[in-house]
Structure formats: structure tokens, C-alpha cells
C-alpha atoms as a PDB file:
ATOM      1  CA  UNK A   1     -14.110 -16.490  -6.860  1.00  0.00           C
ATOM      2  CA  UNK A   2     -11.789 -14.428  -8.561  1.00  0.00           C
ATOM      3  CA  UNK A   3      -9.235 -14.951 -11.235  1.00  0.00           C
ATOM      4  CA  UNK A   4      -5.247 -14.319 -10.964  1.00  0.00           C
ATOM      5  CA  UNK A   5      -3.933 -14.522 -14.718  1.00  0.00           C
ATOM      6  CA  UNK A   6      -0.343 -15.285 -15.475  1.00  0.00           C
ATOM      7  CA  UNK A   7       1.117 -15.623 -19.052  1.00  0.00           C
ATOM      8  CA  UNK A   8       0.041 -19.234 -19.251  1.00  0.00           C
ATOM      9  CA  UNK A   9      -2.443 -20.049 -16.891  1.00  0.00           C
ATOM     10  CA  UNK A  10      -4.926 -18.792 -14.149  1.00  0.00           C
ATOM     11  CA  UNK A  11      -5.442 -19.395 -10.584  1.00  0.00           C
ATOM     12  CA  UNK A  12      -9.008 -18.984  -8.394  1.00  0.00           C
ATOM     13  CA  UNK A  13      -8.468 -16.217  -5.969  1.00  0.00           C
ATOM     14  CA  UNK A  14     -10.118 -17.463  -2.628  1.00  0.00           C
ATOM     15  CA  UNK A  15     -11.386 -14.885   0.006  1.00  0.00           C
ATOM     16  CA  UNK A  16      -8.479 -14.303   1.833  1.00  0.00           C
ATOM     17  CA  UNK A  17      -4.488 -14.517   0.239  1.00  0.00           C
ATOM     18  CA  UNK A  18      -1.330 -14.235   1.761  1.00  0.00           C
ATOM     19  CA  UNK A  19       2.203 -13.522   0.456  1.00  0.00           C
ATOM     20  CA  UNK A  20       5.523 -12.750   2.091  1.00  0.00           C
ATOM     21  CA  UNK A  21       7.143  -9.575   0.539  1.00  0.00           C
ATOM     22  CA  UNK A  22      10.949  -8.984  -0.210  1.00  0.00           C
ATOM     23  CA  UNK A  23      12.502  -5.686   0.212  1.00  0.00           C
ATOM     24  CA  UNK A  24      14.389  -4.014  -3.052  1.00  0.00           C
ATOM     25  CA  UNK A  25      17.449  -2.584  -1.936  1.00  0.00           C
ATOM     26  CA  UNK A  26      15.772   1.120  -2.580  1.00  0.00           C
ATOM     27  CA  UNK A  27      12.964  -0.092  -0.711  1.00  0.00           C
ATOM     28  CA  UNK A  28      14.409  -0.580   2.912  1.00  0.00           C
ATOM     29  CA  UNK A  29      13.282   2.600   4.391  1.00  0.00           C
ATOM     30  CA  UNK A  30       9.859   1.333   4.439  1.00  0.00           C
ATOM     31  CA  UNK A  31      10.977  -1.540   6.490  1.00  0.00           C
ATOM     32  CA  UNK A  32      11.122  -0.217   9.787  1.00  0.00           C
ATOM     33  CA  UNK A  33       7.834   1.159  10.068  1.00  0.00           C
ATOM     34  CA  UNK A  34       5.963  -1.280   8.717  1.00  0.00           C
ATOM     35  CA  UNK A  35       7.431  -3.985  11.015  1.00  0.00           C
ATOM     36  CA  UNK A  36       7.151  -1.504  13.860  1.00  0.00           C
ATOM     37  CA  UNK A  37       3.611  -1.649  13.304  1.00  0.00           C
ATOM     38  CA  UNK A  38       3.251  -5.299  12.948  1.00  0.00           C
ATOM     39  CA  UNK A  39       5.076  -5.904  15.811  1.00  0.00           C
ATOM     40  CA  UNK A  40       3.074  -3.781  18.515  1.00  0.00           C
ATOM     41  CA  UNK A  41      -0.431  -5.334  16.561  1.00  0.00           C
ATOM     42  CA  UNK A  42       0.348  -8.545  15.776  1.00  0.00           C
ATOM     43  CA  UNK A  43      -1.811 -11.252  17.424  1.00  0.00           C
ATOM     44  CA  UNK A  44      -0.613 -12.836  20.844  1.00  0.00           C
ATOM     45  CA  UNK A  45      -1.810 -16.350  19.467  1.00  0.00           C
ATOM     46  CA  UNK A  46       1.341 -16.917  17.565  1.00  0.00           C
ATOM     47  CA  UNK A  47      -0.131 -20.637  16.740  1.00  0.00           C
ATOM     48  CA  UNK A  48      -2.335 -18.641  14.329  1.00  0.00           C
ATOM     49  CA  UNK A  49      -1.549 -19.000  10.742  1.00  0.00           C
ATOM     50  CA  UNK A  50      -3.440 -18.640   7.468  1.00  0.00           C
ATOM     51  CA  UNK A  51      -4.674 -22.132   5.783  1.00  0.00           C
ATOM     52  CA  UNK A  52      -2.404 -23.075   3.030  1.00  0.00           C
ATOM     53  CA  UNK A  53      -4.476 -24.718   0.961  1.00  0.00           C
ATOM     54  CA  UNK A  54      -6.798 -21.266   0.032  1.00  0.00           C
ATOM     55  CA  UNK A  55      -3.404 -19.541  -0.715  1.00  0.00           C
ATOM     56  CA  UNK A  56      -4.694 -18.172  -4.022  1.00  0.00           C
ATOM     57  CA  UNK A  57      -0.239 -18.107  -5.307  1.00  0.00           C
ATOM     58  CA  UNK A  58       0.939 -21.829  -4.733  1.00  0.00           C
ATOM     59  CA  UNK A  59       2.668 -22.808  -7.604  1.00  0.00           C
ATOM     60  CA  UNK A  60       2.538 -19.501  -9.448  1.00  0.00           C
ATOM     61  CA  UNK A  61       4.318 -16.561  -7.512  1.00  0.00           C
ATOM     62  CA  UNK A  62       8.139 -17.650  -5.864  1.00  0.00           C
ATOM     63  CA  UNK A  63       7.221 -18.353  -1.956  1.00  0.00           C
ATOM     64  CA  UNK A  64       9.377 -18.319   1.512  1.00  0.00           C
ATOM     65  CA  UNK A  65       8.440 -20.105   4.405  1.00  0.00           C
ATOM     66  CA  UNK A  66       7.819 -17.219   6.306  1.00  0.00           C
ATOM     67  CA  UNK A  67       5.113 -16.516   4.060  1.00  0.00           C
ATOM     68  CA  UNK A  68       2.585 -19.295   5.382  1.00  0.00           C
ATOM     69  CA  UNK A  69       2.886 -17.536   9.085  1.00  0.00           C
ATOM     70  CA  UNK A  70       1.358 -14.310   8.300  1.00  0.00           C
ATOM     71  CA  UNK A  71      -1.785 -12.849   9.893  1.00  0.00           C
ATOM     72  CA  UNK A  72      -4.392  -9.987   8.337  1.00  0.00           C
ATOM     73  CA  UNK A  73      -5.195  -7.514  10.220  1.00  0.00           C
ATOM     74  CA  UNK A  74      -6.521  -5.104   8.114  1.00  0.00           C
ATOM     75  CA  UNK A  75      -5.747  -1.723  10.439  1.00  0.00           C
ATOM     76  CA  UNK A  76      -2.384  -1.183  10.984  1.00  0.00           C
ATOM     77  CA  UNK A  77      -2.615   2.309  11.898  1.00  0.00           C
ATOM     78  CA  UNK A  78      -5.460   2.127  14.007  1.00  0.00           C
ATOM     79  CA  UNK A  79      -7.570   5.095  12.296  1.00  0.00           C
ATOM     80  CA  UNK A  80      -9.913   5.481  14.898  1.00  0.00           C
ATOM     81  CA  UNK A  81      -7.217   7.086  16.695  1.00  0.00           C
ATOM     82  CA  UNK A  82      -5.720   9.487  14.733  1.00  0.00           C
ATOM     83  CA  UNK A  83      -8.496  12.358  14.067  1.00  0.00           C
ATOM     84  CA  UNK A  84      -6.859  13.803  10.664  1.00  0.00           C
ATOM     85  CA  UNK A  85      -7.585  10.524   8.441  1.00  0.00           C
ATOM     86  CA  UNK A  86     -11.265  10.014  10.044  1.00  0.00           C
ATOM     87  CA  UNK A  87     -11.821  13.618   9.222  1.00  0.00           C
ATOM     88  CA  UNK A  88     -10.826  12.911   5.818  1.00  0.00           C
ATOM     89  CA  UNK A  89     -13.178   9.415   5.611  1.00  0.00           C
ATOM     90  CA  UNK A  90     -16.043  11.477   7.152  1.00  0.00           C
ATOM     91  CA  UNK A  91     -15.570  14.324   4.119  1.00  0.00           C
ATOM     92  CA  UNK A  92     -16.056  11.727   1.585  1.00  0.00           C
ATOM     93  CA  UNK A  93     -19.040   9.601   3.261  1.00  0.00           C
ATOM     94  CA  UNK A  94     -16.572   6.481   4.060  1.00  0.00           C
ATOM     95  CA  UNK A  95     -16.803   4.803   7.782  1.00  0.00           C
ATOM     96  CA  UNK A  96     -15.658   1.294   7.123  1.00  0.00           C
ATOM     97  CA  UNK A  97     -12.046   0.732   6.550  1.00  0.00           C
ATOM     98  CA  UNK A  98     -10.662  -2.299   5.702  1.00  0.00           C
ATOM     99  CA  UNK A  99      -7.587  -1.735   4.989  1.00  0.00           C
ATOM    100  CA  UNK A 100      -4.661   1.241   6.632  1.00  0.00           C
ATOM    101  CA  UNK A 101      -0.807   0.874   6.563  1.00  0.00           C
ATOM    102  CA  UNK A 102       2.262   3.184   5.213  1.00  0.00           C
ATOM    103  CA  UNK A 103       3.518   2.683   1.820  1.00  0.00           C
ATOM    104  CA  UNK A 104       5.573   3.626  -1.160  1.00  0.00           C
ATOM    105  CA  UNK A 105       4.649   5.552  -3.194  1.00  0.00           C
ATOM    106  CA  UNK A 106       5.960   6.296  -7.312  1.00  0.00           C
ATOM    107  CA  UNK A 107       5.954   9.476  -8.372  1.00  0.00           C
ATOM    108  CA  UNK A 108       5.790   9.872 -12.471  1.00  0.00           C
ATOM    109  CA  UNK A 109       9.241  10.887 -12.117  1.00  0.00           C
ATOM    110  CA  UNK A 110      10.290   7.571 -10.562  1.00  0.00           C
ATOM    111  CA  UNK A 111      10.694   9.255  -6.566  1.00  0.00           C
ATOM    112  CA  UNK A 112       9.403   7.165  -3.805  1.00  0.00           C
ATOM    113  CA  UNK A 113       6.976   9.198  -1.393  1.00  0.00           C
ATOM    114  CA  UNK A 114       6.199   7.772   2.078  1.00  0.00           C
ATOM    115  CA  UNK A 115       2.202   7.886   1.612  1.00  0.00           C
ATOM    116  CA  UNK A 116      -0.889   6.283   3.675  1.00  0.00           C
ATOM    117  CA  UNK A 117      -3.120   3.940   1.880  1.00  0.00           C
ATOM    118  CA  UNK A 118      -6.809   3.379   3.026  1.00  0.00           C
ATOM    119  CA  UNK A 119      -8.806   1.092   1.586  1.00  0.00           C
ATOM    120  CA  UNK A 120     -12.800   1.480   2.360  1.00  0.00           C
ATOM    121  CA  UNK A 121     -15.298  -0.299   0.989  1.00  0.00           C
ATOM    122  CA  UNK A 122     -15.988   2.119  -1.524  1.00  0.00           C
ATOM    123  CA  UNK A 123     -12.693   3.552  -2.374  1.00  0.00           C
ATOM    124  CA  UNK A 124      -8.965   3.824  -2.494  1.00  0.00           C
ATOM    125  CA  UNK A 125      -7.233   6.620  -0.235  1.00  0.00           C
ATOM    126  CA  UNK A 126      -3.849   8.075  -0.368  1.00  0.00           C
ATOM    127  CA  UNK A 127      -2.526  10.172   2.416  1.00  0.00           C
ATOM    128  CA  UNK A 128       0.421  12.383   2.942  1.00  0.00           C
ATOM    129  CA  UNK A 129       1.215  11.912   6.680  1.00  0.00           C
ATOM    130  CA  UNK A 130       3.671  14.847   6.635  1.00  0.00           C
ATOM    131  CA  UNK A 131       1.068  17.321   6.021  1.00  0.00           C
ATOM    132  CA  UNK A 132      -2.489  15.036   7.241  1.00  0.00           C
ATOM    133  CA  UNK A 133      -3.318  15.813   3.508  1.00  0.00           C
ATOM    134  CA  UNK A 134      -5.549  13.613   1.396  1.00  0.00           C
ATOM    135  CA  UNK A 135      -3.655  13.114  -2.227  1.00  0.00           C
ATOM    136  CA  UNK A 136      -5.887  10.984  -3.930  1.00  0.00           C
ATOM    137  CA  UNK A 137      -9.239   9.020  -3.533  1.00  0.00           C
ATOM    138  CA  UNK A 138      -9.196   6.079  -6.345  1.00  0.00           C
ATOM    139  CA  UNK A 139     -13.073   5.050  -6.215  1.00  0.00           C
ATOM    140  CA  UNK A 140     -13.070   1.512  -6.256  1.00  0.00           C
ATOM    141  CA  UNK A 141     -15.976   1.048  -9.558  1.00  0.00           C
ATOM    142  CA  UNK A 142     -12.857   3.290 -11.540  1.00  0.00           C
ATOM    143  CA  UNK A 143     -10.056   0.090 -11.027  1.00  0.00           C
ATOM    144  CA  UNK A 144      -9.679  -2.032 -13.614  1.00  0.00           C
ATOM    145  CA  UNK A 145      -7.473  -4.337 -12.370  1.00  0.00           C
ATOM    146  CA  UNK A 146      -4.241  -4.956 -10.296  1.00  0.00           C
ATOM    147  CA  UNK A 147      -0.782  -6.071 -11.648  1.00  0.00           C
ATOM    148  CA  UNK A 148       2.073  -7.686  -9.703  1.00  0.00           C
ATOM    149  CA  UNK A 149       4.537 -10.334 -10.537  1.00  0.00           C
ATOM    150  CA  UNK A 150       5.315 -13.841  -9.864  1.00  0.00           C
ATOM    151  CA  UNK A 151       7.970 -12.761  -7.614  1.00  0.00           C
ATOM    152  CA  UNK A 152       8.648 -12.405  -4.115  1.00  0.00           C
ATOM    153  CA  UNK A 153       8.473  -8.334  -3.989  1.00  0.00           C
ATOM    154  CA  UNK A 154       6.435  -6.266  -2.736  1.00  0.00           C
ATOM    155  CA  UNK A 155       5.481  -3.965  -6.129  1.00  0.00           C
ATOM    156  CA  UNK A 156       1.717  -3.663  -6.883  1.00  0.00           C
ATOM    157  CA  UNK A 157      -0.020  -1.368  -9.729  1.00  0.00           C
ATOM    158  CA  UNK A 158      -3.587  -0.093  -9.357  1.00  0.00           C
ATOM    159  CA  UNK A 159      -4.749   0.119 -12.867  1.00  0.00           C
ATOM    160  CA  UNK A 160      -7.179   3.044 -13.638  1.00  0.00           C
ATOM    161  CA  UNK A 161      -7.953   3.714 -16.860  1.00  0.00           C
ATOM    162  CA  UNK A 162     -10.275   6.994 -16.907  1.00  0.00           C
ATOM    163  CA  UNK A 163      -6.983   8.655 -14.868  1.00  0.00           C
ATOM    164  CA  UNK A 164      -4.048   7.225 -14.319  1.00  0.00           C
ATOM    165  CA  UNK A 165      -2.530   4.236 -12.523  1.00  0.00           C
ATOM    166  CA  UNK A 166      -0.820   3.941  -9.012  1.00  0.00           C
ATOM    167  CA  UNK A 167       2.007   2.267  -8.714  1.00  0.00           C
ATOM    168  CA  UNK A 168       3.154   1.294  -4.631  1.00  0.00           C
ATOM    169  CA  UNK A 169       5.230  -1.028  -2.626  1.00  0.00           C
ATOM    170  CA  UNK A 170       3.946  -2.451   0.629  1.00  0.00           C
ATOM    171  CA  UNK A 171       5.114  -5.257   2.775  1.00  0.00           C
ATOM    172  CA  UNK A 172       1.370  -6.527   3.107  1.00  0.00           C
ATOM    173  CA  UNK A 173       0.669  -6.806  -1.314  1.00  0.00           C
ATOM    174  CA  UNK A 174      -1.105  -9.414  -0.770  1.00  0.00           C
ATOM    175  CA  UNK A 175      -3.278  -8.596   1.715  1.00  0.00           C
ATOM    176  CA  UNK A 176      -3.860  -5.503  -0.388  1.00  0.00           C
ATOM    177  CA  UNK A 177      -5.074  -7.771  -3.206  1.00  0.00           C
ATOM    178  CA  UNK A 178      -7.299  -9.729  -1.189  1.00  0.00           C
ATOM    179  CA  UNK A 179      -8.848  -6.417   0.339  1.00  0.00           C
ATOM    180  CA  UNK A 180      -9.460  -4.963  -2.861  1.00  0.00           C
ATOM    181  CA  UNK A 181     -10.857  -8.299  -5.325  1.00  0.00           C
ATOM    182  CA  UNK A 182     -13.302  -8.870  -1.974  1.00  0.00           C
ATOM    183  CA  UNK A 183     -14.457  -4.747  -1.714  1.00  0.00           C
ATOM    184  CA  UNK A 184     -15.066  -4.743  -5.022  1.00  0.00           C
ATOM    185  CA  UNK A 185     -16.994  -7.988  -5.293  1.00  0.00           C
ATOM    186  CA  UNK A 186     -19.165  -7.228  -2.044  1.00  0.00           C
ATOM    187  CA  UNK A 187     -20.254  -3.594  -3.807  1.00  0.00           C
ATOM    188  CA  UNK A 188     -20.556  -4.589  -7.908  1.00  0.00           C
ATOM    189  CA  UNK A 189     -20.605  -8.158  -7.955  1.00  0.00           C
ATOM    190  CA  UNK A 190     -17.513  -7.463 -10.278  1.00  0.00           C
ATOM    191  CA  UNK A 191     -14.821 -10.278  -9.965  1.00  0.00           C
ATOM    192  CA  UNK A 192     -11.432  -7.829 -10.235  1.00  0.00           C
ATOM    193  CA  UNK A 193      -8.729  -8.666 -12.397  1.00  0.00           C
ATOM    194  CA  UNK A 194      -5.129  -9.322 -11.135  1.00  0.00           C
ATOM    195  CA  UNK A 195      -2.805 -10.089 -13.507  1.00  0.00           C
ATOM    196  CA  UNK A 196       0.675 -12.121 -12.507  1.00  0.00           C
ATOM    197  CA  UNK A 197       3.254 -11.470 -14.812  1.00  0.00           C
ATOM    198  CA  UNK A 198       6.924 -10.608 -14.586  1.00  0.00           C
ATOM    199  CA  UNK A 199       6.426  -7.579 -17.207  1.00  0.00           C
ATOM    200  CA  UNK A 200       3.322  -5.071 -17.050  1.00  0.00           C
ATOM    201  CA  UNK A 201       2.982  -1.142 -18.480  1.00  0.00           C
ATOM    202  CA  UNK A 202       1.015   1.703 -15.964  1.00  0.00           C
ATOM    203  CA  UNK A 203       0.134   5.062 -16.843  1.00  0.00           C
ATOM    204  CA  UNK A 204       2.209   7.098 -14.574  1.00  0.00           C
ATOM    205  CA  UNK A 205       0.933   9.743 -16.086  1.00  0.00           C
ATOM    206  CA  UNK A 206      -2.257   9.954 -18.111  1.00  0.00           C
ATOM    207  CA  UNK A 207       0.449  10.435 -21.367  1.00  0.00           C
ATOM    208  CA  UNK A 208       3.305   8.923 -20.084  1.00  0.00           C
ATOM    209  CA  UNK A 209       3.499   5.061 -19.961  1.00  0.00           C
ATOM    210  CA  UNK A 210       6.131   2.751 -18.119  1.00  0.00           C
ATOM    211  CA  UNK A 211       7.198  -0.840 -18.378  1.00  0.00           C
ATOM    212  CA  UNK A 212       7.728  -2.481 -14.843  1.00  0.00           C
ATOM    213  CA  UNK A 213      10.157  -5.410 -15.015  1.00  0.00           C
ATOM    214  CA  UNK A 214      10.742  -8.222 -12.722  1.00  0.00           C
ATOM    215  CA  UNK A 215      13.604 -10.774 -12.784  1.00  0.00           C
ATOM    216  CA  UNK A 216      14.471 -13.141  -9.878  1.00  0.00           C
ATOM    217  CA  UNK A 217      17.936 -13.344  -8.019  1.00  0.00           C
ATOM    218  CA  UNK A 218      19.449 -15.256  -5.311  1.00  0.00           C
ATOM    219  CA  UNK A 219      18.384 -12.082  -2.967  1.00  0.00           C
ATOM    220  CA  UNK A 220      14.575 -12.611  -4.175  1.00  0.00           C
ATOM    221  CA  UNK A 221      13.928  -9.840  -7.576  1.00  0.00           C
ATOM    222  CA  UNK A 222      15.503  -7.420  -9.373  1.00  0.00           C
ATOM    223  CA  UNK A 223      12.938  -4.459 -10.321  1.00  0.00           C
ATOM    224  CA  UNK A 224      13.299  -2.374 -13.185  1.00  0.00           C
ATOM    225  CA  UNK A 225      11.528   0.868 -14.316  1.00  0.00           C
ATOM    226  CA  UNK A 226      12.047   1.992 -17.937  1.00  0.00           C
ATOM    227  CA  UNK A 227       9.906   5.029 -20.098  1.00  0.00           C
ATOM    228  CA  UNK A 228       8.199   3.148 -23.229  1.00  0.00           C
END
């Protein structure tokens, strides 16, 4: 078992996790595409749903319903089929993918870049689909831990100390998570950190730092990115 940390308290992370994201308003030109892919892959058994009692944020991160009728898939892009990012998997040694969807991505300067994120069970991948050009490889024994917030967003930061950190937003966070605390586990034996608070710091740079701050609304949260 892993162990979510909030300001106050911690929660077990079971094997599996599920959250429902909300869109930012700067965020809704990821929207399309990732529902476009859930839609053509989701499971025909709509009676399907994740157990709530091994939900890993009840009681800690801000919920809606539709959260508790979400299924993992794990491959949302169906790599198999698309030769440029199994070319790129078979460069580094990587077969198994557990993980493959669009994201956000931040730039230092604060830019959102529309980016592929594998996860494998030995590393982190970011993809430029525009060019079928690997960006970045994040080896999974380099992450220190993951930050998010007790929200309903869809923010999550890949802290990495010996670089620097990686800051996305994805639709399927939580999914992410749970990907990520299991790979690591399975290879290391190394329970991951993920840390739930409404107010975290990345490197988004190796010398520049950044606070990340959360506060809820009536449309879900209110993100805020500010230089320290």
C-alpha cells in the first residue's frame, strides 16, 4: 500500500484509483481528444464501474458523481498501431506499456504543448505527436514523488529531483497516479509518494522554481501559476 499525504492527514493508496477531472477554462482544447478517445475505447459493459470502497480520495480530494463510473484502460492510443512510438519503446528496451493518452504539457515559460505520455514499466515517455519525436524519457527509479491537489482538476507534477519536474494536465490524473505508485512498486519495492495539497513548488527549470495554487469555485478550481 501506498501513502497519499495531505496537510493533515494520510490516506492508503489501494491498487487501482479513480478520479473525475475538471477542465480549467485554458484547458478545454484537450477535451475533445481525449473524450474522442474514450469514446471509441470505452468498454461496451457500461454496468462496469470501479469499487468505491478502494477509491484511495474519499473524503480527501472534492468528488462528482461521475467520478465513481469511470473505467481504466490503460492504452488509449493503441501503440501497437502506430509504428513511430513502438520504434521509440524498442530504442530504449521498453515493450510493456501501461499507460498512453494525449496531454498537456507546461513549458518553463508557462505554454501548454499538446504532448504524448507513455508510461512503461520502467519509465516515463513524452512524445511530440507533431513531429513522432521523443522529448523526454523520465526513468521511473529518478521520481520522487507526485503532487496534485484536493481538487477536482486535472493538474499533476512529476517530481524529479536530479533534473527537473514535469508538470501536465490529463483528464485520466488519477489513473496516471495509480499507474505510476503500482510501476514503481512492482520494479523497487519503493512505495511512491503523492502528496495532496492545494499549494506545491516544481522545478520548471532546474533553477527556476514555481508555486502551483489551487482554490475551489462553484465551476470546480481555480489554478494559479506564480515564479517564487
Amino acid at each position: 500500500m501506498a501513502w497519499f499525504q495531505s496537510s493533515n492527514r494520510k490516506v492508503q493508496l489501494p491498487a487501482q484509483a479513480q478520479t473525475p477531472p475538471v477542465l480549467d477554462k485554458d484547458e478545454r482544447i484537450a477535451k475533445d481528444d481525449a473524450d474522442a478517445e474514450s469514446l471509441k475505447r470505452a468498454p461496451t459493459d457500461s454496468n462496469v464501474t470501479e469499487d468505491q470502497n478502494r477509491d484511495p480520495f474519499m473524503g480527501v480530494k472534492v468528488r462528482r458523481k461521475a467520478s465513481f463510473h469511470r473505467n481504466y484502460i490503460g492504452d488509449y492510443l493503441d501503440v501497437p498501431s502506430r509504428p513511430y512510438l513502438m520504434k521509440i519503446l524498442e530504442k530504449q528496451g521498453d515493450k510493456k506499456v501501461l499507460f498512453a493518452d494525449k496531454v498537456l504539457k507546461f513549458t518553463s515559460t508557462g505554454k501548454m504543448k499538446r504532448r504524448i505520455l507513455l508510461v512503461t514499466d520502467f519509465a516515463v515517455y513524452i512524445v511530440d505527436p507533431d513531429i513522432d519525436a521523443l522529448k523526454r524519457r523520465i526513468s521511473l527509479a529518478a521520481v520522487e514523488k507526485l503532487c496534485l491537489s484536493e481538487l477536482s482538476d486535472n493538474f499533476l507534477a512529476i517530481i524529479i529531483p536530479t533534473e527537473y519536474d514535469l508538470l501536465i494536465a490529463s483528464t485520466r490524473k488519477t489513473e496516471i497516479v495509480s499507474v505510476l505508485v503500482d510501476a514503481t512498486r512492482s520494479q523497487s519495492d519503493y512505495e511512491l509518494e503523492v502528496l495532496l495539497s492545494n499549494r506545491f513548488e516544481y522545478n520548471a527549470t532546474s533553477e527556476l522554481v514555481k508555486e502551483i495554487d489551487f482554490e475551489e469555485t462553484e465551476e470546480g478550481a481555480r489554478t494559479r501559476i506564480m515564479r517564487k
